[in-house]
C-alpha atoms as a PDB file:
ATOM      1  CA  UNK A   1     103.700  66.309 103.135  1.00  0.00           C
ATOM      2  CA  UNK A   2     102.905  69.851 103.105  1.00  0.00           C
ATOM      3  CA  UNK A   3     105.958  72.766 103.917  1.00  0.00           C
ATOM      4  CA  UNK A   4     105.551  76.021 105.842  1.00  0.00           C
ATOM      5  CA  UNK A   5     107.682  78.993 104.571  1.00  0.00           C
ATOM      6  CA  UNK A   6     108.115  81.706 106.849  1.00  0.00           C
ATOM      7  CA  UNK A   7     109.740  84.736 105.760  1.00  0.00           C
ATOM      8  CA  UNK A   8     111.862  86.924 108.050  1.00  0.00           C
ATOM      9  CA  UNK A   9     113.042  90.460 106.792  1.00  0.00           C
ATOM     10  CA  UNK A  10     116.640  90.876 107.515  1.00  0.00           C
ATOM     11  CA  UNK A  11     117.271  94.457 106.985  1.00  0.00           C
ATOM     12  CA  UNK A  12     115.021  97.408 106.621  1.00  0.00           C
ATOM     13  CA  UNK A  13     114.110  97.901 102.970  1.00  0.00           C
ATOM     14  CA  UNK A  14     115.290 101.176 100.655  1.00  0.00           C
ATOM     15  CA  UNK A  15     113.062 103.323  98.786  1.00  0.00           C
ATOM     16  CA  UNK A  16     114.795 105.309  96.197  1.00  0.00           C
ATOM     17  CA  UNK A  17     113.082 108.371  94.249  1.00  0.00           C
ATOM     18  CA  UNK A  18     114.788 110.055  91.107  1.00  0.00           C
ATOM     19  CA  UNK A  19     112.445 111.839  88.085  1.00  0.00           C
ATOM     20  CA  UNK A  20     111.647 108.689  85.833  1.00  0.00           C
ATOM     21  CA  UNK A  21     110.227 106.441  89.152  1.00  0.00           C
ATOM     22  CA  UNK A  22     110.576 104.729  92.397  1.00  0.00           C
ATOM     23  CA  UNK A  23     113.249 102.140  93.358  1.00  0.00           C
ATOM     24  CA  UNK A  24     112.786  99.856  96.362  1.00  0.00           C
ATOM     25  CA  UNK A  25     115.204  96.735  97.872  1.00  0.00           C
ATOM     26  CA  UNK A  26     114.181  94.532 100.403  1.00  0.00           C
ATOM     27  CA  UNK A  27     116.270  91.645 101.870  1.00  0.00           C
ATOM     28  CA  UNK A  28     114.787  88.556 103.070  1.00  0.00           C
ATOM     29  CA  UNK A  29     115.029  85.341 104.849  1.00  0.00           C
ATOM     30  CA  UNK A  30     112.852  82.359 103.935  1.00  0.00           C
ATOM     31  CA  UNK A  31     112.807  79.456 105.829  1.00  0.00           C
ATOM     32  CA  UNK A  32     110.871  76.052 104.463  1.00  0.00           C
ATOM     33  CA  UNK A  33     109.700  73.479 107.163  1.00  0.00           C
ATOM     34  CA  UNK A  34     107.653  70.134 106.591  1.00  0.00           C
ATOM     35  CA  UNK A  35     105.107  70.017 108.614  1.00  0.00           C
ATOM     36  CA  UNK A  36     105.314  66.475 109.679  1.00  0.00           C
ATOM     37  CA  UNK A  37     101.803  64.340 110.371  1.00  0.00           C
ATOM     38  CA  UNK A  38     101.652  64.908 113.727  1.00  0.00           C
ATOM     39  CA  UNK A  39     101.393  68.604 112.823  1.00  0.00           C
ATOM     40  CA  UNK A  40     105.462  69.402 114.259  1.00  0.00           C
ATOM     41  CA  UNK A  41     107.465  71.077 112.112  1.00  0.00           C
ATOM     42  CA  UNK A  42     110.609  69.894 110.835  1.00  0.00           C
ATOM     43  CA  UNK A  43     113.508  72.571 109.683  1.00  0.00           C
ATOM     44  CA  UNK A  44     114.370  72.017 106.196  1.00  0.00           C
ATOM     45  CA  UNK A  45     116.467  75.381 104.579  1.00  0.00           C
ATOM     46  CA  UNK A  46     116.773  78.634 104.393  1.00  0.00           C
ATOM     47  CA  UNK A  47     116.914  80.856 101.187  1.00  0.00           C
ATOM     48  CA  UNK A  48     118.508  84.574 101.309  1.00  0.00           C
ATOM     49  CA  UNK A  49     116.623  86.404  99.050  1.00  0.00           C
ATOM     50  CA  UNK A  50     117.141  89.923  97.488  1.00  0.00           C
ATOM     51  CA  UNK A  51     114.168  91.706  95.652  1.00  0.00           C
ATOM     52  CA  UNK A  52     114.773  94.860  93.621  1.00  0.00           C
ATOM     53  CA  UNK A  53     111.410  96.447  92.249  1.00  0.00           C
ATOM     54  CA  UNK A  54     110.660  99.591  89.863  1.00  0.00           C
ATOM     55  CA  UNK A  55     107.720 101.671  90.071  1.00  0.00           C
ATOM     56  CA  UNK A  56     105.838 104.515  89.148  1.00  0.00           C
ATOM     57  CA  UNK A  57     104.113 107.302  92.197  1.00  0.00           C
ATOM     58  CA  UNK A  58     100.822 109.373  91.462  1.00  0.00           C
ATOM     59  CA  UNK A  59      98.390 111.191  93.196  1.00  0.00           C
ATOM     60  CA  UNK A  60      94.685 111.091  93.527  1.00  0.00           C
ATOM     61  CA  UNK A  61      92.745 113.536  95.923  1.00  0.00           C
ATOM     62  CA  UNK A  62      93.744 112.293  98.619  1.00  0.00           C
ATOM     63  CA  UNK A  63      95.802 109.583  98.336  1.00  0.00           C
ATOM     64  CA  UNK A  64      99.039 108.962  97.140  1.00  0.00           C
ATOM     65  CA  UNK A  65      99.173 105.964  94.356  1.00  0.00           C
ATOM     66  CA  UNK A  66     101.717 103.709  93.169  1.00  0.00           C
ATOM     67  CA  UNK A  67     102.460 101.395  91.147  1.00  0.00           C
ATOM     68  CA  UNK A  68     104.924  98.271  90.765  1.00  0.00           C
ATOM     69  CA  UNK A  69     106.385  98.384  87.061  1.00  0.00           C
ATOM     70  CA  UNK A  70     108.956  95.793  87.168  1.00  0.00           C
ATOM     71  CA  UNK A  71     110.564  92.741  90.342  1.00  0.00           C
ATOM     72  CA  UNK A  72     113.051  90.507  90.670  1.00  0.00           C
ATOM     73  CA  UNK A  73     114.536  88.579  92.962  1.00  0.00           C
ATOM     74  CA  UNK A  74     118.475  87.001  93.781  1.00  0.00           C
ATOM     75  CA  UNK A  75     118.745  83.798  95.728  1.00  0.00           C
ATOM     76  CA  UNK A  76     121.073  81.811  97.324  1.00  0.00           C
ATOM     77  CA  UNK A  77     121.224  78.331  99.762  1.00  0.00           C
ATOM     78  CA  UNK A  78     121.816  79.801 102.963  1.00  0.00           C
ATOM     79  CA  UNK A  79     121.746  76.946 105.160  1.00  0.00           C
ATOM     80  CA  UNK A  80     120.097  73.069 104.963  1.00  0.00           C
ATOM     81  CA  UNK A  81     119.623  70.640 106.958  1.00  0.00           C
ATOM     82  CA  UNK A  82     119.073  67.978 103.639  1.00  0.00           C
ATOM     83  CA  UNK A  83     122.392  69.211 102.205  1.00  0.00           C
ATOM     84  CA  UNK A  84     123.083  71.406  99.221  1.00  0.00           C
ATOM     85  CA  UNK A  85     121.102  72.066  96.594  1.00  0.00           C
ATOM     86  CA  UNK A  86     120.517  74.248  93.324  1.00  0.00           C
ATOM     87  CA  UNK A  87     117.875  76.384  93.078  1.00  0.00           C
ATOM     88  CA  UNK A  88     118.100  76.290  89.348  1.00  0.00           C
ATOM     89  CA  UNK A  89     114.338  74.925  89.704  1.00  0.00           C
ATOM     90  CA  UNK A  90     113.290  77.049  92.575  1.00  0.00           C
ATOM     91  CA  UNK A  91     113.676  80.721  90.593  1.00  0.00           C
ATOM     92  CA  UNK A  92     111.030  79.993  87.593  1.00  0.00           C
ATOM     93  CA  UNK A  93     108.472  79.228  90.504  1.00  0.00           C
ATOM     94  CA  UNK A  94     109.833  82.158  92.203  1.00  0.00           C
ATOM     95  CA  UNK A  95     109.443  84.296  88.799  1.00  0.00           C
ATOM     96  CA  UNK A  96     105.680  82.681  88.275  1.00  0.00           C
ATOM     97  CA  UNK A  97     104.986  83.786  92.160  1.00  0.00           C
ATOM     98  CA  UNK A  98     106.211  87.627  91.403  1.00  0.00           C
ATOM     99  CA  UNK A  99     104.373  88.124  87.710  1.00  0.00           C
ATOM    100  CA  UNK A 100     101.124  86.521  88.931  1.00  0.00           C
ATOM    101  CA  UNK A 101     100.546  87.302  92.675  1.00  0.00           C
ATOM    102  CA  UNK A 102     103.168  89.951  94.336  1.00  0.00           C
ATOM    103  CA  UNK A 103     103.132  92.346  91.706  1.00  0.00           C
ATOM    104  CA  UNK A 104      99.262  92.315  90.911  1.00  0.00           C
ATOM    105  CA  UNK A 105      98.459  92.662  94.974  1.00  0.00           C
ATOM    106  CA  UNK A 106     100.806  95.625  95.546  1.00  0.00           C
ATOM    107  CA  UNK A 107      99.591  97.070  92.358  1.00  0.00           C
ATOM    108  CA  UNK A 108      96.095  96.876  93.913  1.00  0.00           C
ATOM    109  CA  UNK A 109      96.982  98.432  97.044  1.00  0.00           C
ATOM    110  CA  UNK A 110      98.925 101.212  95.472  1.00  0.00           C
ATOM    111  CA  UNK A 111      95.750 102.030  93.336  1.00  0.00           C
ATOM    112  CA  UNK A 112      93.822 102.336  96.585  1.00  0.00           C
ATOM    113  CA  UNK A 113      96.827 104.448  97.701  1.00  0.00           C
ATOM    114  CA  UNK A 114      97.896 105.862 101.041  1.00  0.00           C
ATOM    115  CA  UNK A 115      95.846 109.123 102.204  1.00  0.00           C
ATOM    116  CA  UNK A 116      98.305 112.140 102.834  1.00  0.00           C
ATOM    117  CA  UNK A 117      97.798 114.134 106.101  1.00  0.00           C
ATOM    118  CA  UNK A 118      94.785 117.027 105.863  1.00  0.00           C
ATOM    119  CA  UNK A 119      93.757 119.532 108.109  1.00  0.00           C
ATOM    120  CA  UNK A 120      89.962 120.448 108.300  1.00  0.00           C
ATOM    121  CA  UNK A 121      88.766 122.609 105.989  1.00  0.00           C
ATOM    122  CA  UNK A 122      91.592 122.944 103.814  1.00  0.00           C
ATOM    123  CA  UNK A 123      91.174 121.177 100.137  1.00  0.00           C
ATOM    124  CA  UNK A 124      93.525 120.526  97.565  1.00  0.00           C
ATOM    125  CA  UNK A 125      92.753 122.609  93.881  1.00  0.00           C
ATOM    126  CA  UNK A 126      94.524 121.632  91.538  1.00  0.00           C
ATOM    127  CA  UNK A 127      97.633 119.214  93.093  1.00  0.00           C
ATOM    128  CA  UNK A 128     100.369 118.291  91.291  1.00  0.00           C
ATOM    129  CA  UNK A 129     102.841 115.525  92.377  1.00  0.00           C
ATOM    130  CA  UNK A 130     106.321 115.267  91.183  1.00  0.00           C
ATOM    131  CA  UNK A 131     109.286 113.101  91.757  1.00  0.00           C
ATOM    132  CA  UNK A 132     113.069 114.333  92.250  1.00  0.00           C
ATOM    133  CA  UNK A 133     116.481 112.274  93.532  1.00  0.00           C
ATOM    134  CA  UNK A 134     114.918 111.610  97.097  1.00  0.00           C
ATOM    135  CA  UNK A 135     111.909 113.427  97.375  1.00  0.00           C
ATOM    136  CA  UNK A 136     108.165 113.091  96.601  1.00  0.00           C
ATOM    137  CA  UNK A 137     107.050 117.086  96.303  1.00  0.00           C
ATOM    138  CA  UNK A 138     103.019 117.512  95.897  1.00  0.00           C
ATOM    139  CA  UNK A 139     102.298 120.997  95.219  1.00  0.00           C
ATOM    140  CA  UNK A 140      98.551 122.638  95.202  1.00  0.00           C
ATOM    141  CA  UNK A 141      96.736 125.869  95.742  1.00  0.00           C
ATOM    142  CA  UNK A 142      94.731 125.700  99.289  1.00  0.00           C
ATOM    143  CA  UNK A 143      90.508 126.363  99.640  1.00  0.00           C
ATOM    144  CA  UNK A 144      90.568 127.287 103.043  1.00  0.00           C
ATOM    145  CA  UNK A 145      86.576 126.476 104.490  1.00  0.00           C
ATOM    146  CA  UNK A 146      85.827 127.094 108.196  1.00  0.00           C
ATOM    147  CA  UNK A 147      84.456 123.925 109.877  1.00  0.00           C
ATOM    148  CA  UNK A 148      82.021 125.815 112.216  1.00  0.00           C
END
């Protein structure tokens, strides 16, 4: 029978910066149902989960980049309805599901990047983007060109 995972965030997630990268946590629920023949679904567990990532933060005009360097991920049985269970077998699926899909997506949307806020006519020359403990700082002379 095939299962439905949903996964519920249970706390807003951190984002750490010092000089050598980015830090993020995120905390998460997942809960696994069976979705039964007559297309119900039928609660089976939930799984706390805790993933700590590493990156690295760039710039290119105009976007800032990123990119994932390193995840894991804690779990623990938080609740089931088919009694307990290890999940000795669970976290090398887990680890396959981080190294060959999460990390590659977010790496491709931190390539695209997110676009940092511009005012017409003013252009970056020559931006530089540095990390500190807490801060992203991009600093850049200004070309000021009238819009009219």
């Amino acid at each position: 029978m095939p299962m439905e995972l949903v996964v519920n965030s249970t706390s807003p997630p951190t984002v750490n910066f010092t000089e050598a990268g980015a830090t993020g946590t995120l905390w998460a629920d997942v809960d696994a149902y069976v979705v039964m023949p007559n297309a119900t679904r039928t609660y089976v567990f939930t799984i706390a989960m805790i993933g700590h990532g590493k990156g690295s933060v760039g710039f290119s005009y105009p976007n800032i980049t990123g990119k994932v360097t390193s995840m894991s991920v804690d779990m623990k049985l938080k609740q089931s309805d088919i009694g307990p269970f290890s999940l000795i077998l669970i976290r090398p699926l887990v680890n396959i599901f981080i190294e060959s899909g999460v990390i590659p997506n977010l790496n491709e949307l931190g390539k695209k990047g997110f676009p940092i806020p511009q005012m017409d006519g003013l252009t970056f020359i020559n931006p530089v983007l540095s990390l500190g403990k807490d801060y992203i700082r991009l600093e850049s002379d200004l070309k000021y060109t009238p819009t009219r």
